[in-house]
C-alpha atoms as a PDB file:
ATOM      1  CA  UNK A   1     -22.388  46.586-117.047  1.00  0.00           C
ATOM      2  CA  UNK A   2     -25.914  45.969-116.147  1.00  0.00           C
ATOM      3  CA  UNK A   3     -28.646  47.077-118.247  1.00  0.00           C
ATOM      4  CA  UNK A   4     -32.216  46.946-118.583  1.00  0.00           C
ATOM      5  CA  UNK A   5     -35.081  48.955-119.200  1.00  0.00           C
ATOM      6  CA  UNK A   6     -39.064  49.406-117.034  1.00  0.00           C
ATOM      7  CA  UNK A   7     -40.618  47.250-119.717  1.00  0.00           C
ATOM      8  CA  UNK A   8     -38.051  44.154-119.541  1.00  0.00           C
ATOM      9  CA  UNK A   9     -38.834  44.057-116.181  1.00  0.00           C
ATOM     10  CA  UNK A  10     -42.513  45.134-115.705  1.00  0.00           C
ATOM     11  CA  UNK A  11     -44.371  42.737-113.469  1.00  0.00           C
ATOM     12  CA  UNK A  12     -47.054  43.494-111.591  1.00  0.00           C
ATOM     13  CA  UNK A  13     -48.640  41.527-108.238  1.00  0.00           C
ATOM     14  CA  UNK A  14     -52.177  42.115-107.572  1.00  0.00           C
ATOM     15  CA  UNK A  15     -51.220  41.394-103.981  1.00  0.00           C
ATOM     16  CA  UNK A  16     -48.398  43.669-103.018  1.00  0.00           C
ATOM     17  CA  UNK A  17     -45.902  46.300-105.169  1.00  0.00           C
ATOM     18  CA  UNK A  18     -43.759  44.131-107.444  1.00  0.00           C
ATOM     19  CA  UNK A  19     -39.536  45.010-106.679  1.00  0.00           C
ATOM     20  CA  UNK A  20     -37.357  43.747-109.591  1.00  0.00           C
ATOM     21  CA  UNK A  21     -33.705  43.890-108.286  1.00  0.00           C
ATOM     22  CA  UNK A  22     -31.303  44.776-111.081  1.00  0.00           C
ATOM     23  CA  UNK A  23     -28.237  45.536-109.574  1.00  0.00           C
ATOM     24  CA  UNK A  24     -26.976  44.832-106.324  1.00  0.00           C
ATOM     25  CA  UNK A  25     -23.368  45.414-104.683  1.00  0.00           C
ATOM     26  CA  UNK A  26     -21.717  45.945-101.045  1.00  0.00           C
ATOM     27  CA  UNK A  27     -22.452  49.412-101.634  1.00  0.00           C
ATOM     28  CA  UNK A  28     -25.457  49.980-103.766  1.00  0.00           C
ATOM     29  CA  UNK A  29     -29.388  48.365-104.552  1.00  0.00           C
ATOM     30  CA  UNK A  30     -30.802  49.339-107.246  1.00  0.00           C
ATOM     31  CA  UNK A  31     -34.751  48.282-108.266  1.00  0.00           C
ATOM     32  CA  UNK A  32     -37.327  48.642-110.408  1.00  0.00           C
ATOM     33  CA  UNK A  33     -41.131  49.185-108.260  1.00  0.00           C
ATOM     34  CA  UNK A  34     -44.083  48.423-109.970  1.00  0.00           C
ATOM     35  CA  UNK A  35     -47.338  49.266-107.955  1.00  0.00           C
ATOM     36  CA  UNK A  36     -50.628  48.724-108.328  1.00  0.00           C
ATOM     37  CA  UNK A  37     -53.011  51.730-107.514  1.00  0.00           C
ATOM     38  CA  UNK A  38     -53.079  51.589-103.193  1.00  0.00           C
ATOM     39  CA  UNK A  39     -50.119  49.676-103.088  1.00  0.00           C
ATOM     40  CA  UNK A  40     -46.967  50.430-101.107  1.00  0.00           C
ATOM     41  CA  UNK A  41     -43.998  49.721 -99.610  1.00  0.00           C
ATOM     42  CA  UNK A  42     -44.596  50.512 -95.877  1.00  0.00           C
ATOM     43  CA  UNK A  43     -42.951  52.917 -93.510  1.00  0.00           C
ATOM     44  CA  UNK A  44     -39.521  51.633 -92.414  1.00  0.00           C
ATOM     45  CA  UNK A  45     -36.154  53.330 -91.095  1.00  0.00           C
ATOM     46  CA  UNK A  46     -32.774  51.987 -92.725  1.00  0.00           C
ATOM     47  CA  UNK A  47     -29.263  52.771 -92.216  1.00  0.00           C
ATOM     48  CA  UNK A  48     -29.037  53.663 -95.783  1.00  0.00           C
ATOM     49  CA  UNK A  49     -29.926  57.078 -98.004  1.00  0.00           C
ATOM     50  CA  UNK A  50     -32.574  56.282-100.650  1.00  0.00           C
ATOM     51  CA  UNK A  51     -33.084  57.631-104.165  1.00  0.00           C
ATOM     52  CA  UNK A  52     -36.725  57.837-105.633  1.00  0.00           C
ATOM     53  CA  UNK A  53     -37.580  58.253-109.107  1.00  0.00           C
ATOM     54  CA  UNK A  54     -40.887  58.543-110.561  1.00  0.00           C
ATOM     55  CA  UNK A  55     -40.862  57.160-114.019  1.00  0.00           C
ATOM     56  CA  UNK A  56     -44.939  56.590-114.452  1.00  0.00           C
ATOM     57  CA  UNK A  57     -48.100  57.364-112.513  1.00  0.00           C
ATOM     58  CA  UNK A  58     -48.391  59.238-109.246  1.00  0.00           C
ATOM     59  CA  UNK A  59     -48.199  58.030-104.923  1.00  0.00           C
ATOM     60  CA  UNK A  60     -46.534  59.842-102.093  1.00  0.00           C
ATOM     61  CA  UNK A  61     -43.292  59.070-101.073  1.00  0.00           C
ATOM     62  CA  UNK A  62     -43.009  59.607 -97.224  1.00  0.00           C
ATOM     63  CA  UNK A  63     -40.048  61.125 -95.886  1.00  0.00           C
ATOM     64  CA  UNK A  64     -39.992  61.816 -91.905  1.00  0.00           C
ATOM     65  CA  UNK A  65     -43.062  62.718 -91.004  1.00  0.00           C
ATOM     66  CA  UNK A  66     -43.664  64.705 -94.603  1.00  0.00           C
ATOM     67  CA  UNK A  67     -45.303  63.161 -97.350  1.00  0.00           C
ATOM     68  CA  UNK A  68     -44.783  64.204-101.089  1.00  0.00           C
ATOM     69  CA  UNK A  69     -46.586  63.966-104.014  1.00  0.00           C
ATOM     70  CA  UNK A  70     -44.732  62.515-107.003  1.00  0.00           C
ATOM     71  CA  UNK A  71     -45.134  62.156-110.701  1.00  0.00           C
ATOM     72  CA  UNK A  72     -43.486  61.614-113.676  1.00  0.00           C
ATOM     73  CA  UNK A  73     -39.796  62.736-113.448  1.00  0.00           C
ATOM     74  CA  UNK A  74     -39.745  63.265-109.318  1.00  0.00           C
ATOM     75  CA  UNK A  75     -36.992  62.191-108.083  1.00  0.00           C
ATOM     76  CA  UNK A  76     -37.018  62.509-103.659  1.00  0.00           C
ATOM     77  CA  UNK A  77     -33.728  61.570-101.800  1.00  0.00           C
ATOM     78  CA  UNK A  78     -34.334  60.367 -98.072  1.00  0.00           C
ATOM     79  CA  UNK A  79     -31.371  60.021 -95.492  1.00  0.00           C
ATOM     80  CA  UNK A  80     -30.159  57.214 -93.638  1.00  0.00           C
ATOM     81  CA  UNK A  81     -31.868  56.317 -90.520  1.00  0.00           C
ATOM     82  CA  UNK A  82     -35.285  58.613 -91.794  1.00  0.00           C
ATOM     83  CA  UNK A  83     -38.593  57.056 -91.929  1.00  0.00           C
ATOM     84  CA  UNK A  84     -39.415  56.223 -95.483  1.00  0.00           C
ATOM     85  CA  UNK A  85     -42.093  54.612 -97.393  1.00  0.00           C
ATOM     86  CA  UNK A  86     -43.815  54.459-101.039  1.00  0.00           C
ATOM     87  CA  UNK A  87     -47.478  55.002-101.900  1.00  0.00           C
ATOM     88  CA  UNK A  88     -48.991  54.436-105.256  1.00  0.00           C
ATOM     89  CA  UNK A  89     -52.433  56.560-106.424  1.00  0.00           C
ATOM     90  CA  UNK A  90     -55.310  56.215-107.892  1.00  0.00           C
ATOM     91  CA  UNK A  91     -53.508  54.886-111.105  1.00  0.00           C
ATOM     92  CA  UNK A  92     -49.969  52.828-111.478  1.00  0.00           C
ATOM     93  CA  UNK A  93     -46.717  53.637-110.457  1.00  0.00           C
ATOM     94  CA  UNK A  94     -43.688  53.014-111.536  1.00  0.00           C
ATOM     95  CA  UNK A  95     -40.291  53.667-109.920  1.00  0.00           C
ATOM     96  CA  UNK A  96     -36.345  53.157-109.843  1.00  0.00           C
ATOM     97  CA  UNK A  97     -35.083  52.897-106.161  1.00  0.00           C
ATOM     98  CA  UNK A  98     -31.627  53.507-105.413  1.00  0.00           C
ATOM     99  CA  UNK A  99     -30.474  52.462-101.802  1.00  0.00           C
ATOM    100  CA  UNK A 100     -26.979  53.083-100.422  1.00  0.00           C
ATOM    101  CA  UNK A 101     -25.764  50.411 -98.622  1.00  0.00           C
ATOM    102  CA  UNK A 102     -28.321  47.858 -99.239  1.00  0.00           C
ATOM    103  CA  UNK A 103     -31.051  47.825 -96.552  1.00  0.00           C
ATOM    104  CA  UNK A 104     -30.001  44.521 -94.345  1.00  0.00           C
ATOM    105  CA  UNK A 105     -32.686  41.649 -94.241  1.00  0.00           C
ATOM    106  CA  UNK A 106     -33.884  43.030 -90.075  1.00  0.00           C
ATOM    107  CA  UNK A 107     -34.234  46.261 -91.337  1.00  0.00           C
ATOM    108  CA  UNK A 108     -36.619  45.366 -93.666  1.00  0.00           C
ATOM    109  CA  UNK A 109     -38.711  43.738 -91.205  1.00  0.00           C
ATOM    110  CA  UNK A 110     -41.337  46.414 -90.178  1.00  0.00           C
ATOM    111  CA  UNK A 111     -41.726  46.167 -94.532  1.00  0.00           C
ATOM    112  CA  UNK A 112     -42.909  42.810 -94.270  1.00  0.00           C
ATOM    113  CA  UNK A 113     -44.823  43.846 -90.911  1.00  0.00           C
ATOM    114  CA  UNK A 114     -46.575  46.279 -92.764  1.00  0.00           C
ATOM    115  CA  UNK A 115     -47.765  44.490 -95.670  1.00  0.00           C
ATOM    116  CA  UNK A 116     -48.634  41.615 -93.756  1.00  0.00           C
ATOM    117  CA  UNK A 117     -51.039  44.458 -91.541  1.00  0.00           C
ATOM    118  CA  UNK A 118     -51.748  46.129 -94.831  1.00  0.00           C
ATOM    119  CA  UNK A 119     -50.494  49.358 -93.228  1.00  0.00           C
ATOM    120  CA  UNK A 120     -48.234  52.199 -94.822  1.00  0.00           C
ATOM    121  CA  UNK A 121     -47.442  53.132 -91.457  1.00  0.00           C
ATOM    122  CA  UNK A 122     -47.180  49.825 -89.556  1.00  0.00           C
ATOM    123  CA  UNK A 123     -48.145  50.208 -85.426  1.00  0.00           C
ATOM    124  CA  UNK A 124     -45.555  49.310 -82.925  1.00  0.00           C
ATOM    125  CA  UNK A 125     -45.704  45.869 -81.224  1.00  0.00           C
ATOM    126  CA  UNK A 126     -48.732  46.147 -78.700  1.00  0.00           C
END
């Protein structure tokens, strides 16, 4: 059994939202997000369905080409293969993500595109 709780794990990154992995399988990822206000995890599309739950503070969550506010007990479900991304507000958020299968390493580029950019929505490749 794995446990933990949001303040064992609370770190936060000035530069970019902080992910602590706590469990990870063949078949499951689950982390703890920690953002900064105006932090985010970009806009990216992987094979896998995603669970979102707000435990703290307040972003977006995109899903498609919808985005919805979240608070405190929100939890949003995206499916595989839809565009996704996190977005913190004008105060701290915290989060448990829950992917299914883990995301593979190239799907996660246009994630490390994005931050790189410092874009939620990252552009194509000119």
């Amino acid at each position: 059994m794995v446990a933990t709780d949001f303040d064992a794990e609370r770190e936060y990154d000035d530069e970019r939202f902080s992910a602590q992995s706590t469990f990870r399988s063949d078949r499951m990822k689950v982390v703890l997000g920690y953002f900064e206000p105006g932090q985010f995890i970009p806009v990216h599309a992987p094979d896998s369905d995603v669970a979102i739950t707000v435990r703290e503070g307040s972003g977006v969550v995109r899903d498609g080409d919808d985005e919805h506010a979240v608070g405190p007990g929100d939890v949003v479900v995206v499916p595989a293969g839809e565009d996704r991304g996190v977005k913190a507000g004008e105060e701290r958020l915290e989060a448990t993500l829950v992917t299914a299968p883990p995301p593979t390493d190239a799907e996660h580029d246009p994630v490390r595109e994005g931050l790189k950019r410092g874009e939620f929505v990252p552009r194509a490749d000119d």
